[in-house]
N, C-alpha and C. Protein backbone atom coordinates (compact mmCIF):
# COMPACT_ATOMS: atom_id res chain seq x y z
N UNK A 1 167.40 4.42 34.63
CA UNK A 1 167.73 3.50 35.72
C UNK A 1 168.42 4.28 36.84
N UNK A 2 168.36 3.69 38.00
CA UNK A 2 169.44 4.16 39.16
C UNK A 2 170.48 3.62 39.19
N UNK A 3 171.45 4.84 39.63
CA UNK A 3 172.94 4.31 40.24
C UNK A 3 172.88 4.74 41.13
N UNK A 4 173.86 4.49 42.37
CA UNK A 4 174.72 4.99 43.30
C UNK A 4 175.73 5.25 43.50
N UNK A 5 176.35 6.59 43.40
CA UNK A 5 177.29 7.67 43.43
C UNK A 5 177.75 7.67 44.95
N UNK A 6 178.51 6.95 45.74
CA UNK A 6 178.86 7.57 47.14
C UNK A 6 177.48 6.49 47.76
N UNK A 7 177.14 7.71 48.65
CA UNK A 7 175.73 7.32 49.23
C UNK A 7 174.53 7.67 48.87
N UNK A 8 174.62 8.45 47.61
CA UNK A 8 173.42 9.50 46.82
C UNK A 8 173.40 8.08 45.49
N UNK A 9 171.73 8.66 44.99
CA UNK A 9 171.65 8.08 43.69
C UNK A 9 171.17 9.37 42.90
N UNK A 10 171.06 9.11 41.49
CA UNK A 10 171.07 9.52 40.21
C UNK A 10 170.47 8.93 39.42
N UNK A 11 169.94 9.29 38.04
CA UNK A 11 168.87 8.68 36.84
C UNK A 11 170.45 8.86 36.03
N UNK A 12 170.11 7.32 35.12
CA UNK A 12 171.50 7.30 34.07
C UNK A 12 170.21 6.85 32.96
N UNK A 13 170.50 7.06 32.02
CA UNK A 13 169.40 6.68 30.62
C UNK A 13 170.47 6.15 29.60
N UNK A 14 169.65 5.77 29.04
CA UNK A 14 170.55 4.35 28.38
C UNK A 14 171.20 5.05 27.77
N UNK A 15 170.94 6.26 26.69
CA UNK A 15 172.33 7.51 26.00
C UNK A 15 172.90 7.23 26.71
N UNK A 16 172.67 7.81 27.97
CA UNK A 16 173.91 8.69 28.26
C UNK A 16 175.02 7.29 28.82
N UNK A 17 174.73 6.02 29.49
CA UNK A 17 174.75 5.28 29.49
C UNK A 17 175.96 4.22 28.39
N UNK A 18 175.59 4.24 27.11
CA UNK A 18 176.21 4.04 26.06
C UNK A 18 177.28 5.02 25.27
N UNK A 19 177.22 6.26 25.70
CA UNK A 19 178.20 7.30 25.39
C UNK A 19 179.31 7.27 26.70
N UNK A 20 179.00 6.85 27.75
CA UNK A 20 180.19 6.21 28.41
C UNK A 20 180.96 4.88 27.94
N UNK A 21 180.14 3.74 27.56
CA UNK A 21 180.74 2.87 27.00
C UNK A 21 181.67 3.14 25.85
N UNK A 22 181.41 3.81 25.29
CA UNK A 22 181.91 4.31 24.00
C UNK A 22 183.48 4.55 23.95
N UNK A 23 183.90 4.34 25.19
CA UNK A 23 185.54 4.89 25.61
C UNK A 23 186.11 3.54 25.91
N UNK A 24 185.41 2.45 25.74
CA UNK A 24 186.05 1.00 26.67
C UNK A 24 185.55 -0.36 25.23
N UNK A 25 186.81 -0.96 25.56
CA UNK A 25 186.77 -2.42 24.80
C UNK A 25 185.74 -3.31 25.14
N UNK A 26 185.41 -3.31 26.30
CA UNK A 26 184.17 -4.40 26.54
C UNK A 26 183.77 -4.23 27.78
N UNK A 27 182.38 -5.18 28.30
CA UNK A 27 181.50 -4.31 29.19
C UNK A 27 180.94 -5.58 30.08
N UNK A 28 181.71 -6.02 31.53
CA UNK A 28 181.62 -6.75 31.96
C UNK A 28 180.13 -6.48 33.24
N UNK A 29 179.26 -6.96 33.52
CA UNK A 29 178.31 -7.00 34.31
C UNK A 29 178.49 -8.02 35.57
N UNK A 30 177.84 -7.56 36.90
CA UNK A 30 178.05 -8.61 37.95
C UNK A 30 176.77 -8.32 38.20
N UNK A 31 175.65 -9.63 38.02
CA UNK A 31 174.33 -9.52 38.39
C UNK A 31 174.49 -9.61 40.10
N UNK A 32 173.80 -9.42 41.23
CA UNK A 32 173.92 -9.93 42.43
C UNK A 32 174.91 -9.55 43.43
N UNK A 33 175.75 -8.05 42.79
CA UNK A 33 177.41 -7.52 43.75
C UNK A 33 177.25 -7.99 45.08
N UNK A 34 176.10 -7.28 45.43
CA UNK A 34 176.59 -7.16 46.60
C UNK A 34 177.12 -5.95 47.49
N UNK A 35 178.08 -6.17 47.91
CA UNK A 35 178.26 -4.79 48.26
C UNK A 35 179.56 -4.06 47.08
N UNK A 36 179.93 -4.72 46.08
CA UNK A 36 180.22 -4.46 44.89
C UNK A 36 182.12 -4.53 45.24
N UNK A 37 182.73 -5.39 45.50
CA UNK A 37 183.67 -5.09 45.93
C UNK A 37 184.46 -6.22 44.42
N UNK A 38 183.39 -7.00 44.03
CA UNK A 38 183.99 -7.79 42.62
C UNK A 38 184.24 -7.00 41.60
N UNK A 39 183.53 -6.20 41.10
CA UNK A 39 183.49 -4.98 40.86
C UNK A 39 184.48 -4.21 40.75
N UNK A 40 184.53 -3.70 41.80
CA UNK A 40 185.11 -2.79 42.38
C UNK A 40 187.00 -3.46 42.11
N UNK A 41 187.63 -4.24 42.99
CA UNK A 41 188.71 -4.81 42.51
C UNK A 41 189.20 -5.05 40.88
N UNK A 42 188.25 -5.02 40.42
CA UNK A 42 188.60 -5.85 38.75
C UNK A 42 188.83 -4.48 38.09
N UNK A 43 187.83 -3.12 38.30
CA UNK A 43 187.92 -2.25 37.39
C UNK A 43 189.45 -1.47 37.70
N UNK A 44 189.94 -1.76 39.11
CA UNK A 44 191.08 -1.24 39.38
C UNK A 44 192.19 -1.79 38.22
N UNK A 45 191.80 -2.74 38.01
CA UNK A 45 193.21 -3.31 37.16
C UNK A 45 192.88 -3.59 36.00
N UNK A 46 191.30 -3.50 35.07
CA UNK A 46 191.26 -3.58 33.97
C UNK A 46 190.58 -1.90 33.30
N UNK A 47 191.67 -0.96 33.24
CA UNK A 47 191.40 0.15 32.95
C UNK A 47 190.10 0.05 31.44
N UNK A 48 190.71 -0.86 30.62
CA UNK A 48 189.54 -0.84 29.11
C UNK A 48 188.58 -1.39 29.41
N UNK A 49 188.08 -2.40 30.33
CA UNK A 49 186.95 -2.56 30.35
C UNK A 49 186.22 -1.75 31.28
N UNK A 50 184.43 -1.54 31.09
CA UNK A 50 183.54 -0.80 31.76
C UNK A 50 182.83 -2.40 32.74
N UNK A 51 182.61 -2.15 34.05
CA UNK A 51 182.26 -2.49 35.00
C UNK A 51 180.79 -1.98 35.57
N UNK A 52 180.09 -2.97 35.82
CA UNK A 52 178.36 -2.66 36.07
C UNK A 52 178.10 -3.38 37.12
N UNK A 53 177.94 -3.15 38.79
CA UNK A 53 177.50 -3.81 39.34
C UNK A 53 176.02 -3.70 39.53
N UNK A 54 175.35 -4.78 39.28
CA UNK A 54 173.88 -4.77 39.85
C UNK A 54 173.41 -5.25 41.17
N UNK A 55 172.84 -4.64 42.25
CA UNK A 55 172.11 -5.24 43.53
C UNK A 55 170.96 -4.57 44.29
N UNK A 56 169.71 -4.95 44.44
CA UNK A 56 168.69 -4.23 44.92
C UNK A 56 169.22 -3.83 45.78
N UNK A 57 169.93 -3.86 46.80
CA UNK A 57 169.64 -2.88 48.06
C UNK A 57 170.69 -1.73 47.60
N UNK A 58 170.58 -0.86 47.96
CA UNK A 58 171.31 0.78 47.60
C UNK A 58 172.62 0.58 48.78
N UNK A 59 172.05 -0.27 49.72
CA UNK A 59 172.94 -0.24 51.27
C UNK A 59 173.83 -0.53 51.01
N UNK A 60 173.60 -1.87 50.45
CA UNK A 60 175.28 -2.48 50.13
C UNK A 60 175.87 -1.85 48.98
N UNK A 61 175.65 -1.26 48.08
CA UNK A 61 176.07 -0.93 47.04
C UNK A 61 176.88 0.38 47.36
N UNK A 62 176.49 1.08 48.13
CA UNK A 62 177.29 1.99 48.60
C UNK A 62 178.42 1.82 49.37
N UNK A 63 178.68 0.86 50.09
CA UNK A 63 179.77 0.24 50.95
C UNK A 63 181.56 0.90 50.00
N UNK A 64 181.14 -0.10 48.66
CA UNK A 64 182.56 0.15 47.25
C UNK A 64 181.77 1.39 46.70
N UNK A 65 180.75 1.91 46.22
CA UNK A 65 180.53 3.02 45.99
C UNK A 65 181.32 4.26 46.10
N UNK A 66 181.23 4.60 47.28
CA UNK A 66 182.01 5.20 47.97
C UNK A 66 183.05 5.28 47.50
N UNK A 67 183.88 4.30 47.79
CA UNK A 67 185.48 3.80 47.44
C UNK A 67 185.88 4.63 46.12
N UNK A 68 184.74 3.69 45.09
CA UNK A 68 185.19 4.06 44.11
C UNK A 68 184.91 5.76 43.39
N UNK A 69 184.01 6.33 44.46
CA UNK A 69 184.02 7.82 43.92
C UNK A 69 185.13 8.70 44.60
N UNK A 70 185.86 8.05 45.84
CA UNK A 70 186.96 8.73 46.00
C UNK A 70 188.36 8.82 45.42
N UNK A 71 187.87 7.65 44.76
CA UNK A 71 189.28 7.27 43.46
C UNK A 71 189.12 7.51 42.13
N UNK A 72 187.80 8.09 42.01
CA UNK A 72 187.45 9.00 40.16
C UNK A 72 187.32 7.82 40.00
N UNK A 73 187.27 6.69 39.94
CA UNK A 73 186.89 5.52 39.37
C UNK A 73 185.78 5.72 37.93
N UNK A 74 186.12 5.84 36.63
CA UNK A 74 185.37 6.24 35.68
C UNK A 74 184.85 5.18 34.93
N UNK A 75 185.32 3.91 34.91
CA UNK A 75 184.74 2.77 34.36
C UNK A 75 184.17 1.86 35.74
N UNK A 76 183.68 2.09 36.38
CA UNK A 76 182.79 1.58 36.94
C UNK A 76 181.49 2.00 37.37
N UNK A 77 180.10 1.20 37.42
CA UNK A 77 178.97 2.20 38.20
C UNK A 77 178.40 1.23 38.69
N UNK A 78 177.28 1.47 39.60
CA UNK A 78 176.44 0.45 40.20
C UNK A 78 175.41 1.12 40.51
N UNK A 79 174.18 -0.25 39.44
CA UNK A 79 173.17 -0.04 39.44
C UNK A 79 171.81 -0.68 40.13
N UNK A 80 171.00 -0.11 40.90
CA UNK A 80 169.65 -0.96 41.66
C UNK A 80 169.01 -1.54 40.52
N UNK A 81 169.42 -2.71 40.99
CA UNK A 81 168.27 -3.99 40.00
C UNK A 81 168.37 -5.18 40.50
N UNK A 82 167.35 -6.04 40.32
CA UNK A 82 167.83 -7.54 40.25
C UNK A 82 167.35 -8.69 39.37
N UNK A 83 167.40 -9.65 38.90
CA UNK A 83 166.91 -10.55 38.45
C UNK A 83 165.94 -10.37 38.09
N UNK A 84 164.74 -10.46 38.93
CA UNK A 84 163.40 -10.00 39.28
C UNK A 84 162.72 -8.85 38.30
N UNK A 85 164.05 -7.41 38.44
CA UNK A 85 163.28 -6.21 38.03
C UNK A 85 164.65 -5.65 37.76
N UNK A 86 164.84 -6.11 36.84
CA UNK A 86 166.53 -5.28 36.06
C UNK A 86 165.61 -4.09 34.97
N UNK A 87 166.43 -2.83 34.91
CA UNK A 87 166.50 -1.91 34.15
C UNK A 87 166.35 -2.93 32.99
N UNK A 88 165.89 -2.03 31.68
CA UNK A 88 166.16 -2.11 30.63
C UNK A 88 167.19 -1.91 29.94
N UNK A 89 167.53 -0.31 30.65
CA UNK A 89 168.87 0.31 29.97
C UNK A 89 169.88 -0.87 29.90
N UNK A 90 170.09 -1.76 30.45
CA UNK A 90 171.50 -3.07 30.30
C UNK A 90 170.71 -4.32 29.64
N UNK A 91 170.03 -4.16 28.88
CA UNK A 91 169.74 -4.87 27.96
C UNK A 91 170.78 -4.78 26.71
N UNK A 92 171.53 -6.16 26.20
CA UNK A 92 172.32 -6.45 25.41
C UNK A 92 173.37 -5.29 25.55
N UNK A 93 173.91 -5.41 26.28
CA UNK A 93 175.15 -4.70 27.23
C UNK A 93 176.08 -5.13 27.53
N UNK A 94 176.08 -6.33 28.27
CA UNK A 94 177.40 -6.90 28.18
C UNK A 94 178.12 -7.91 27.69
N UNK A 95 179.19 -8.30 27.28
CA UNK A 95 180.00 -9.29 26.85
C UNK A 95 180.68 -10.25 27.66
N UNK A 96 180.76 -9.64 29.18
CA UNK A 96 180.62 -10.99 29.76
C UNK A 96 179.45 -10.49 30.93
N UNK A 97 179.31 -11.53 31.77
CA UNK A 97 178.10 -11.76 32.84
C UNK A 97 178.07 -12.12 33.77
N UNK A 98 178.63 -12.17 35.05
CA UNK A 98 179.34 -13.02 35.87
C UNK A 98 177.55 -13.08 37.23
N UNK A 99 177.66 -14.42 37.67
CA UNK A 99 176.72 -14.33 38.60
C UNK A 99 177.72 -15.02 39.79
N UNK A 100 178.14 -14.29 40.68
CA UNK A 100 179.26 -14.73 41.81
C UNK A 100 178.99 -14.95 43.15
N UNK A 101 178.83 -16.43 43.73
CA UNK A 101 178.10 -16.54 45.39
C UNK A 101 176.82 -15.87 45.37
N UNK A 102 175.82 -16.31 43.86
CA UNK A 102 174.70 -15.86 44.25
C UNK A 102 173.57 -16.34 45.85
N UNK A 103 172.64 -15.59 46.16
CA UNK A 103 171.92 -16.20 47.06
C UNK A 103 170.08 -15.36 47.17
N UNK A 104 169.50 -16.15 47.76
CA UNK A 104 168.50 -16.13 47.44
C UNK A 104 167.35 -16.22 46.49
N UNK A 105 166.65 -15.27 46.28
CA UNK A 105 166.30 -15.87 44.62
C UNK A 105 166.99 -16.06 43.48
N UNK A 106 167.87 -15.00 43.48
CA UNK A 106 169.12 -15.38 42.28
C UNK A 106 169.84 -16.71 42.07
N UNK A 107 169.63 -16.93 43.98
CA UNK A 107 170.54 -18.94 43.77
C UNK A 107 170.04 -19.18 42.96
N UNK A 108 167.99 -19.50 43.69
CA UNK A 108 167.02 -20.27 43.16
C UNK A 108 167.69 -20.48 41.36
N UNK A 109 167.32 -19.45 40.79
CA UNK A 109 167.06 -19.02 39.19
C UNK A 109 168.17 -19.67 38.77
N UNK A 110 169.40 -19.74 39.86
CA UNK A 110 170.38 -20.21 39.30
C UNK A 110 170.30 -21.79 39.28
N UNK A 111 170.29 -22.37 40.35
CA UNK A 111 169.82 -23.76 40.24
C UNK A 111 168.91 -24.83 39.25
N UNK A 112 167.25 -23.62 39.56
CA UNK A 112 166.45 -24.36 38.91
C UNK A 112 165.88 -23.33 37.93
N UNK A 113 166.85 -22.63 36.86
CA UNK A 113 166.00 -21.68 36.05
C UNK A 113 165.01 -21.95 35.62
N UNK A 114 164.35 -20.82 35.27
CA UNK A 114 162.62 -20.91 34.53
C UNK A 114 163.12 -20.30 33.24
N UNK A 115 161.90 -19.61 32.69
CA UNK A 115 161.85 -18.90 31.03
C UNK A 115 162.18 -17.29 31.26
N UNK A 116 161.95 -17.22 32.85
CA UNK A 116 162.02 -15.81 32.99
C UNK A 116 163.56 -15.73 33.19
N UNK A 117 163.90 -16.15 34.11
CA UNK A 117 165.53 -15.93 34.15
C UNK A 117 165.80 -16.27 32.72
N UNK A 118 165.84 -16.92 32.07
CA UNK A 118 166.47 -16.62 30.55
C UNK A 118 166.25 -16.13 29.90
N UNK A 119 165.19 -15.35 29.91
CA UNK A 119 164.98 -14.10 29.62
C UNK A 119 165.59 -12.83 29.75
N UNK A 120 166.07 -12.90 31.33
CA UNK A 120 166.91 -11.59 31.58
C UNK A 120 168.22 -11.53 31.29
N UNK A 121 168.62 -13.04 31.46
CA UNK A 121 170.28 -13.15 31.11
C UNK A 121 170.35 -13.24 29.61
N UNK A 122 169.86 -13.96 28.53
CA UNK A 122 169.88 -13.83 27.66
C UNK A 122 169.96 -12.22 26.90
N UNK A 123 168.90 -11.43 27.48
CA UNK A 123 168.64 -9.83 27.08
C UNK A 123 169.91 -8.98 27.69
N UNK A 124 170.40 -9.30 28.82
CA UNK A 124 171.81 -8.98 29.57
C UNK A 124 173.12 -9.18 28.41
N UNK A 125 173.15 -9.80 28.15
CA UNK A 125 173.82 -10.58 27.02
C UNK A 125 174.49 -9.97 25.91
N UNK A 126 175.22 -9.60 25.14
CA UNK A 126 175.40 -9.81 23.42
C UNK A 126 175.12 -10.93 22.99
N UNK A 127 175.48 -10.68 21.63
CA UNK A 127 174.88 -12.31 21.05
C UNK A 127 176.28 -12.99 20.93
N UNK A 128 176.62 -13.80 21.27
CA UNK A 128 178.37 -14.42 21.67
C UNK A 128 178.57 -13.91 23.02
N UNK A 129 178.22 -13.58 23.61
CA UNK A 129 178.33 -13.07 25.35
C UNK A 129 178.98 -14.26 25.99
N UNK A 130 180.01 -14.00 27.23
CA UNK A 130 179.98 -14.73 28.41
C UNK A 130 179.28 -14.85 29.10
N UNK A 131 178.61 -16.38 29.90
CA UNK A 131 178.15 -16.20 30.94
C UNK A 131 179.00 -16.83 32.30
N UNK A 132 179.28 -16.50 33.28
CA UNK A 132 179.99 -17.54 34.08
C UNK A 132 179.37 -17.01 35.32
N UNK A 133 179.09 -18.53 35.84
CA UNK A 133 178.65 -18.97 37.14
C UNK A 133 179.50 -19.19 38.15
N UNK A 134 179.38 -18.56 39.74
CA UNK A 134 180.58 -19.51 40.29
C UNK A 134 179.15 -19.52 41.93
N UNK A 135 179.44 -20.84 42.19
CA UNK A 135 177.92 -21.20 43.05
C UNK A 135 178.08 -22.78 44.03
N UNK A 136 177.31 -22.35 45.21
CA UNK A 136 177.50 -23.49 45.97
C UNK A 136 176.71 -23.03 47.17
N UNK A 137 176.38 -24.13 48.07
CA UNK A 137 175.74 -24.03 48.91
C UNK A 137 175.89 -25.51 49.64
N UNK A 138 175.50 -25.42 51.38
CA UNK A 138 175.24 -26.64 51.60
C UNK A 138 174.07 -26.78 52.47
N UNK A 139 173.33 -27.65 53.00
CA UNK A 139 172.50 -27.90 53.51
C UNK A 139 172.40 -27.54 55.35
N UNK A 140 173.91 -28.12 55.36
CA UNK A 140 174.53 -27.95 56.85
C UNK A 140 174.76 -26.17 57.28
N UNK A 141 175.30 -25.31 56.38
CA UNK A 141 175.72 -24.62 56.49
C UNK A 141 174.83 -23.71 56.59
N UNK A 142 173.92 -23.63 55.41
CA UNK A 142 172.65 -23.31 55.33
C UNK A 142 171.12 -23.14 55.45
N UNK A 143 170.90 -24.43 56.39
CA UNK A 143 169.89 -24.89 57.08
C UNK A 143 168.55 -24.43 56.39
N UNK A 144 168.51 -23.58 56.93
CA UNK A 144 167.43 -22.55 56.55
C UNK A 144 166.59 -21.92 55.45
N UNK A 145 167.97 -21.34 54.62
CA UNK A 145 167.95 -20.86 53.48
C UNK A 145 167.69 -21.85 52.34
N UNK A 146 168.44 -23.16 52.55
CA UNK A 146 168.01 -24.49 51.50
C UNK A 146 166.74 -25.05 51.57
N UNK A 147 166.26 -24.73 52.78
CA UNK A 147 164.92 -25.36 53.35
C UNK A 147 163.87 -24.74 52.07
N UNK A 148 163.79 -23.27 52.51
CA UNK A 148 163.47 -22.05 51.77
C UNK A 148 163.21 -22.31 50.26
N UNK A 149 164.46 -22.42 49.76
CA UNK A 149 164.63 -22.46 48.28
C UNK A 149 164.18 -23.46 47.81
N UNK A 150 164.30 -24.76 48.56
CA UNK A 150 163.71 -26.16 48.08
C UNK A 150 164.59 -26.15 47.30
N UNK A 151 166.60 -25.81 47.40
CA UNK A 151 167.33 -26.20 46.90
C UNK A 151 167.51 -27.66 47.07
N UNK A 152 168.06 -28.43 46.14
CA UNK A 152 168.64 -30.18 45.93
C UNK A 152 170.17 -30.32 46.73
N UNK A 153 170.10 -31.12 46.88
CA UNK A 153 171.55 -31.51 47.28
C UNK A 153 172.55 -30.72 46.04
N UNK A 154 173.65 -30.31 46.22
CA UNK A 154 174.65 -30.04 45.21
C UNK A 154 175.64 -30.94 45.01
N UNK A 155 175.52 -31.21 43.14
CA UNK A 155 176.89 -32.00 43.00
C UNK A 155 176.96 -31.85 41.82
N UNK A 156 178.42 -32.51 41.00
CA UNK A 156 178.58 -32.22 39.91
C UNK A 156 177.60 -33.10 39.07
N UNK A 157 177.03 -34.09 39.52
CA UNK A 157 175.52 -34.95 39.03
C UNK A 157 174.05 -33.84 38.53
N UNK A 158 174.40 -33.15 39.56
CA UNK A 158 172.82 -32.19 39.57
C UNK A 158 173.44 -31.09 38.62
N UNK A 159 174.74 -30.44 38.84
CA UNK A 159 175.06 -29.51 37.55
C UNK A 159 175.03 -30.37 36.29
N UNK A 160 175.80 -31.46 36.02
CA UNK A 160 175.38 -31.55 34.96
C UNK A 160 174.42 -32.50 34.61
N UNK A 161 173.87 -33.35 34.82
CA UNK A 161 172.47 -33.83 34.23
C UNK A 161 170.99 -32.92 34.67
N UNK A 162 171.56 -31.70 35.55
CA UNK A 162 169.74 -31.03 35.31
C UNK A 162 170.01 -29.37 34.93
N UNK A 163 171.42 -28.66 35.56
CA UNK A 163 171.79 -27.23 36.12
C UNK A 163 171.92 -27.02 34.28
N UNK A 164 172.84 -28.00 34.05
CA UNK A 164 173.57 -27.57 32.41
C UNK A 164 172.75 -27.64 31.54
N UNK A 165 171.79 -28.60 31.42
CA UNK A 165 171.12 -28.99 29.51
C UNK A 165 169.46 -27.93 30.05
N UNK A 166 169.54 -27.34 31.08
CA UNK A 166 168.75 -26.48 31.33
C UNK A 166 168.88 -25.01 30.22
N UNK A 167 170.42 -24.25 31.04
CA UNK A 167 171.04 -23.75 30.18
C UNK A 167 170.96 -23.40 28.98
N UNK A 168 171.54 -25.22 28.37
CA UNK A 168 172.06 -25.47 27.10
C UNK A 168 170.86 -25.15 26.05
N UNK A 169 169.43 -25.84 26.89
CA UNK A 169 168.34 -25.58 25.81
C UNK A 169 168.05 -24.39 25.96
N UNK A 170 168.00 -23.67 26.30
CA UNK A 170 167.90 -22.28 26.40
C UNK A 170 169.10 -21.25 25.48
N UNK A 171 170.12 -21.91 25.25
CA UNK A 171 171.07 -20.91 23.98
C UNK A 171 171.99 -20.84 24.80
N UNK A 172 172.61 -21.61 25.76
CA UNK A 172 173.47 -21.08 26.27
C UNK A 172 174.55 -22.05 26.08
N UNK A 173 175.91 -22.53 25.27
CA UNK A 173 176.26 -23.76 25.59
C UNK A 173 177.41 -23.66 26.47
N UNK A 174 177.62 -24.96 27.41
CA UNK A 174 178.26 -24.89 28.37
C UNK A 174 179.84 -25.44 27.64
N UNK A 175 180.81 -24.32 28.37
CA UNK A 175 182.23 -24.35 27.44
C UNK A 175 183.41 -25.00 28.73
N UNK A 176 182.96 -24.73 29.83
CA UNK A 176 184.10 -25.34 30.88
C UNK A 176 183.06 -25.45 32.46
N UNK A 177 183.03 -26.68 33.13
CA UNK A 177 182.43 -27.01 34.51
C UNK A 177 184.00 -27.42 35.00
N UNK A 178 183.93 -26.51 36.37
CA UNK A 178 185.03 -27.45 36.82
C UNK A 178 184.59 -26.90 39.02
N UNK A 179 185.49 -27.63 39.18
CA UNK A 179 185.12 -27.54 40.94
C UNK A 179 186.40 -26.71 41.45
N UNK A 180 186.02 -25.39 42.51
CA UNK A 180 187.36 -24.77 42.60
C UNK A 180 187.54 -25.28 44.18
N UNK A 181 188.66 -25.57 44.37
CA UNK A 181 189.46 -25.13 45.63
C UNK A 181 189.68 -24.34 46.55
N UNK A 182 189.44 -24.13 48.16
CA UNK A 182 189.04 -23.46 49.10
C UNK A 182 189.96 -22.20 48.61
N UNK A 183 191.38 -23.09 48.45
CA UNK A 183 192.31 -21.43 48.09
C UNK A 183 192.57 -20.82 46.96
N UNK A 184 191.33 -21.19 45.92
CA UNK A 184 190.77 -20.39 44.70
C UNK A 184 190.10 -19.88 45.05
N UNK A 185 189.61 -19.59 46.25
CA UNK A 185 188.29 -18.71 46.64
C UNK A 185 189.12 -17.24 46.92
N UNK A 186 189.72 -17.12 47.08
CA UNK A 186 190.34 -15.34 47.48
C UNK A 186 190.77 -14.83 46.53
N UNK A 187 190.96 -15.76 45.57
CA UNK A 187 191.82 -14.83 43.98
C UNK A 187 190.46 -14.23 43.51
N UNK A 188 189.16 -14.70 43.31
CA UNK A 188 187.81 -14.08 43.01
C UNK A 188 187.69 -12.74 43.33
N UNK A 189 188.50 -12.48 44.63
CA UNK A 189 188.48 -10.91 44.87
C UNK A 189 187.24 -10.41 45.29
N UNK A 190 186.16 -11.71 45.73
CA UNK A 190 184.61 -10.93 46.28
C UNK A 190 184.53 -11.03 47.84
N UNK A 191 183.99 -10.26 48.46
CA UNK A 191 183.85 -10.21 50.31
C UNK A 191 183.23 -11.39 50.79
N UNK A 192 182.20 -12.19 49.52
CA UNK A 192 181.98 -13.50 50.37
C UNK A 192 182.96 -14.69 50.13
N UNK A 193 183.80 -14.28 48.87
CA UNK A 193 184.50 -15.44 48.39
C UNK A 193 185.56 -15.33 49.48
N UNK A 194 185.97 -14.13 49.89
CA UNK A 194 187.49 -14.18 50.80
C UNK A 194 186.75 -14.68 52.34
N UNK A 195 185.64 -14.78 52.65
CA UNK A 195 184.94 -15.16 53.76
C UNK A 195 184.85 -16.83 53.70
N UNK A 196 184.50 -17.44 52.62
CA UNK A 196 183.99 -18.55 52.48
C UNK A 196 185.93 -19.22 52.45
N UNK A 197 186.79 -18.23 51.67
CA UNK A 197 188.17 -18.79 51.90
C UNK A 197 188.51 -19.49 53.01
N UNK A 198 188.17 -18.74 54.50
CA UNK A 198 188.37 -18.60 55.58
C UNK A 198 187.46 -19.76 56.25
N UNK A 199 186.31 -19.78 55.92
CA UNK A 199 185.36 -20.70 56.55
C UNK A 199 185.38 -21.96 56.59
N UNK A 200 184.55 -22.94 56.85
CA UNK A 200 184.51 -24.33 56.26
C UNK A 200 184.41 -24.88 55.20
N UNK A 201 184.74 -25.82 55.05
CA UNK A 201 184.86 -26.90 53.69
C UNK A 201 183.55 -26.60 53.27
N UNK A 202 183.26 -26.44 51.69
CA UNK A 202 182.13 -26.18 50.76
C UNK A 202 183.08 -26.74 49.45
N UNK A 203 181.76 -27.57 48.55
CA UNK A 203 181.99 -27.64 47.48
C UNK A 203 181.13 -26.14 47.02
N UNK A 204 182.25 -25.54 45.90
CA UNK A 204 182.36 -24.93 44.99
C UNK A 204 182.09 -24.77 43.23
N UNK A 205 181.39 -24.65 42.37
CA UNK A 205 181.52 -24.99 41.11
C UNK A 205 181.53 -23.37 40.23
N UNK A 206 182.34 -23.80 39.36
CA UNK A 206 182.65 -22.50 38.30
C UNK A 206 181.85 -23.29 36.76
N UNK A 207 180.90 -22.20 36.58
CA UNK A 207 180.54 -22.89 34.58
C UNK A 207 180.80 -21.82 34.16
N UNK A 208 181.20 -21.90 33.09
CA UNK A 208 181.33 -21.22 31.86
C UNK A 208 180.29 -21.40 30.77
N UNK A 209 179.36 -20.49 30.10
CA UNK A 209 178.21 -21.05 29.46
C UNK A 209 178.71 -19.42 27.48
N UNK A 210 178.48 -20.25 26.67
CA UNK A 210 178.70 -19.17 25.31
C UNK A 210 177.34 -19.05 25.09
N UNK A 211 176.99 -17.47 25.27
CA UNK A 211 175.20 -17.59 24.77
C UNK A 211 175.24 -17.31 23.18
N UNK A 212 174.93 -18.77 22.37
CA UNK A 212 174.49 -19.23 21.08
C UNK A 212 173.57 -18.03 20.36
């Protein structure tokens, strides 16, 4: 698979890959970084765990890249993938899973999963894995992009009578839904969450899902 080192990439193979893990308690994944700054913040302060950001573009990924190769940063890396076309090498890899202010197709998958997205998150996974969601969108805000997706209105109705027992039949069971607060959005520590802090009123939702 690829990482990005700085502004350069590199081939990591699943060895060599797993002989880094080998030094850390557990192995948290962020499908969708971004420009990896969720990432990036968390590994600062959780020295035992190993940190994996995933995001197709190399652009953004280099933004905290960087950062973190000027700080030896050794439990963290970030790797080109997405949803779509994830490496193998992070197959049954991590113990938790975080998908944070996803957008675009990742919303989609997130909204209205198919067999394929549970496919990848499931294989992403251990068997007892975390998964947690944190997701929202609005119509107003978004115009365009909802048009696009042939996203639904959002509410805690559509998470749980279609978003959750989607999930659920799929192995995933849902352990906590709850709705966060504009000024729960900056403790997340992500560049869109401290943006969306700042912005207009959005409903918000956090799930928690145990993959069975």
């Amino acid at each position: 698979m690829i990482i990005v080192k700085g502004n350069k990439t590199e081939e990591l193979s699943r060895g060599k890959l797993e002989e880094l893990l080998n030094n850390y308690e557990r192995v948290v994944l962020d499908l969708g970084t971004g420009d990896g700054r969720f990432v990036y913040e968390h590994a600062l302060r959780e020295h035992p765990t190993f940190f994996i950001g995933v995001d197709p573009s190399q652009k953004q990924l280099e933004v905290y890249s960087k950062k973190a190769v000027r700080k030896k940063m050794e439990n963290l890396i970030y790797v080109v993938g997405s949803i779509e076309v994830l490496p193998q090498e992070l197959f049954k890899i991590a113990d938790l899973l975080y998908i944070v202010f996803p957008w675009g197709t990742l919303l989609k998958s997130t909204v209205d999963p198919d067999e394929k997205t549970f496919y990848i998150l499931s294989n992403i996974l251990k068997p007892q894995g975390t998964l947690e969601i944190i997701f929202g969108y609005t119509s107003e805000a978004e115009p365009s992009e909802t048009v696009r997706l042939e996203l639904p209105e959002i509410s805690e109705e559509l998470i749980s009578g279609s978003v959750v027992p989607k999930f659920e039949n799929a192995g995933f069971k849902m352990e906590k839904l709850e709705r966060l607060e504009k000024l729960q959005l900056k403790d997340i520590r992500s560049t869109w969450g401290k943006r969306l802090s700042f912005g207009q009123d959005r409903v918000i939702y956090r799930i928690l899902f145990k993959r069975e």
